[in-house]
Protein backbone atom coordinates (compact mmCIF):
# COMPACT_ATOMS: atom_id res chain seq x y z
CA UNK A 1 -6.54 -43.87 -28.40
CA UNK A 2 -7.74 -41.71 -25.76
CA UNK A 3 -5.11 -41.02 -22.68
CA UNK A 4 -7.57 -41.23 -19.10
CA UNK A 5 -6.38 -38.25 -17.22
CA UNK A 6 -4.75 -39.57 -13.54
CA UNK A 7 -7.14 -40.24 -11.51
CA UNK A 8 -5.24 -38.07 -8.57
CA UNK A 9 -6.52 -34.88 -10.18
CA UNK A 10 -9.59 -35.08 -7.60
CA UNK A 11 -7.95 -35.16 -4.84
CA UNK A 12 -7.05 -32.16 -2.23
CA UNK A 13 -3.49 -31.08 -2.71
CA UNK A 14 -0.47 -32.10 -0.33
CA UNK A 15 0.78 -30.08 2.32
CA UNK A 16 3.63 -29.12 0.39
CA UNK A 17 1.55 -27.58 -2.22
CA UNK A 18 -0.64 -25.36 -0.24
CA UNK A 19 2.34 -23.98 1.60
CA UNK A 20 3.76 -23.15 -2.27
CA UNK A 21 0.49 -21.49 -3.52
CA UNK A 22 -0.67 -19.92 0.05
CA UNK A 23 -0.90 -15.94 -0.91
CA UNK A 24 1.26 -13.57 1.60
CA UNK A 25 -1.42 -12.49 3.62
CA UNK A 26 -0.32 -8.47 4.02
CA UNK A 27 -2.18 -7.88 7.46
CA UNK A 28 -2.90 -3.86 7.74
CA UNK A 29 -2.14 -1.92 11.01
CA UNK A 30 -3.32 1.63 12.78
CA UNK A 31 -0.56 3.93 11.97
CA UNK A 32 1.67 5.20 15.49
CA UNK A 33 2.44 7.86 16.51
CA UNK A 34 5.57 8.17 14.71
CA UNK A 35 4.13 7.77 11.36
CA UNK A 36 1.47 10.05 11.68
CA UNK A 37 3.65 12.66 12.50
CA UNK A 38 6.14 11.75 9.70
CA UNK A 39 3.16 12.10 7.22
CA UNK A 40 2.23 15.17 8.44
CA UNK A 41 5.94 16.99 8.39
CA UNK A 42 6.21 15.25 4.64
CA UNK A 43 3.02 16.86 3.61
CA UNK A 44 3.75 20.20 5.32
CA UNK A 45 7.26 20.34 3.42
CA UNK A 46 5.72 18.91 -0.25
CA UNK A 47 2.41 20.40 0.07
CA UNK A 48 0.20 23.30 0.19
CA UNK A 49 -0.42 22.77 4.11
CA UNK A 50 1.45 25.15 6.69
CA UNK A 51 2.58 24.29 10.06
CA UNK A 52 -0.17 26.38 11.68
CA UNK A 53 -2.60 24.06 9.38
CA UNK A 54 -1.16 21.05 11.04
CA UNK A 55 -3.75 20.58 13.81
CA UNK A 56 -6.33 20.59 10.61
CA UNK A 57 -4.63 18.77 8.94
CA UNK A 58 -4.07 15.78 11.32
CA UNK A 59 -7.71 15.56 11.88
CA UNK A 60 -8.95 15.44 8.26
CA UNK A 61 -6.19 12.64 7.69
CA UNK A 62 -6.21 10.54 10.40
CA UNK A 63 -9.90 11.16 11.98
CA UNK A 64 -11.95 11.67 8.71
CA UNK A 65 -10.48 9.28 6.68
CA UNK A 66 -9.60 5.36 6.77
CA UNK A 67 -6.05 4.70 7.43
CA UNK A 68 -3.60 1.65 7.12
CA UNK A 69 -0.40 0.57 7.02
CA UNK A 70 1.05 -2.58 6.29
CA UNK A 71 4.53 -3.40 7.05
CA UNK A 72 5.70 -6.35 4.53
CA UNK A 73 5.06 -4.39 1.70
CA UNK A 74 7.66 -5.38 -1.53
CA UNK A 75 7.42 -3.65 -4.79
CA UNK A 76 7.95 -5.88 -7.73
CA UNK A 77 11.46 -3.79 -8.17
CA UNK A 78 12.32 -5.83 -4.27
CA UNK A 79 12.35 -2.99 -2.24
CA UNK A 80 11.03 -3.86 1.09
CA UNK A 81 9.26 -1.24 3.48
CA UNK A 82 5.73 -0.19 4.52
CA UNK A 83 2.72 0.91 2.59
CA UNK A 84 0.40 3.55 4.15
CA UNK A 85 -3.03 3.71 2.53
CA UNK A 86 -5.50 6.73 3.25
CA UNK A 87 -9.31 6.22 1.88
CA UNK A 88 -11.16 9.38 1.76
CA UNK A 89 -14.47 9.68 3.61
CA UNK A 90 -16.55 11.16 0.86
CA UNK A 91 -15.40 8.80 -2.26
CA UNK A 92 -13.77 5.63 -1.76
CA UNK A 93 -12.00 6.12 -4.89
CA UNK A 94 -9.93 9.37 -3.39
CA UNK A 95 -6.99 6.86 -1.96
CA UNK A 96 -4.01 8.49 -1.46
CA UNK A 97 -0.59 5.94 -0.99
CA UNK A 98 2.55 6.44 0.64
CA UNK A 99 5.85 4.08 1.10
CA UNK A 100 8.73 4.15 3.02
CA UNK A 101 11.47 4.41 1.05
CA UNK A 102 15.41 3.79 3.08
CA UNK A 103 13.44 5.07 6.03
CA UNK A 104 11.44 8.05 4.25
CA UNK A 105 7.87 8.39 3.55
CA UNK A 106 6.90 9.36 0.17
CA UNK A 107 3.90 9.55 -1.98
CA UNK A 108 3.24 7.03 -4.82
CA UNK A 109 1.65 8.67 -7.91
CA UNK A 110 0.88 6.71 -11.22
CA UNK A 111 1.73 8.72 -14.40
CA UNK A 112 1.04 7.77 -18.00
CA UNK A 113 4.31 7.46 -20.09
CA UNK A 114 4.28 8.44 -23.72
CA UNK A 115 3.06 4.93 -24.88
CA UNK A 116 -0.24 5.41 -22.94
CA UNK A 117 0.82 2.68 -19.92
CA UNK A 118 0.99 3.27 -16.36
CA UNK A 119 4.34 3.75 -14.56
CA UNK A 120 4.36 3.96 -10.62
CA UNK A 121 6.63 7.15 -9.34
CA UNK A 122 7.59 8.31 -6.04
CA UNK A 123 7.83 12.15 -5.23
C-alpha cells in the first residue's frame, strides 16, 4: 500500500522555522577612518609601497576601487572579527580580502596544498 504524504507539506512554515533557517544577513559598511589608515600602514610594512607612496596609495584603494567591510564576520574555525573586501576597478575578479585578526588586519590568501585543495592563510 501506498503511504499519502501529510497533507501539511503545503503549507507555509511556522514562525519558529523561519527564524531557524533565516540566513545571517552580513550587512557591509564604508570603511572609517581608522581602518583605512590601518590598511594602509599594513600594506606599507608587508608591501612594496613606501610611506611617501601613501597619498597614492590611499587613492587607488579607497577612491578607485569598491570597498567594504562587514563587521560579523566568523570563519568556520569561530574566530569572530571583520572582513574588509576591496574590488578592483578594472576586473571585478581582482578582489583583494583582509580580516581582523585579535585586533590586526591581515590579508587572506588561498594557497593550494599538496593534494591540489584550497586552504585559506593569513599573512
Amino acid at each position: 500500500m501506498k503511504q499519502k504524504a501529510p497533507a501539511d507539506w503545503l503549507t507555509p512554515p511556522g514562525k519558529k522555522l523561519k527564524q531557524r533557517n533565516k540566513p545571517r544577513m552580513a550587512k557591509p559598511r564604508l570603511p572609517t577612518e581608522a581602518e583605512k589608515q590601518e590598511l594602509l600602514d599594513y600594506l606599507i610594512q608587508t608591501g612594496e609601497d613606501t610611506e611617501d607612496q601613501r597619498s597614492n596609495l590611499e587613492y587607488m584603494i579607497f577612491y578607485d576601487s569598491f570597498v567594504a567591510v562587514f563587521d560579523n564576520y566568523q570563519e568556520f574555525s569561530g574566530n569572530p572579527g571583520k572582513l574588509m573586501v576591496i574590488v578592483g576597478d578594472m576586473n571585478p575578479r581582482g578582489t583583494t580580502t583582509f580580516i581582523w585578526r585579535d585586533g590586526k588586519i591581515t590579508e587572506a590568501r588561498q594557497v593550494f596544498t599538496r593534494s591540489g585543495r584550497r586552504k585559506r592563510v593569513a599573512n
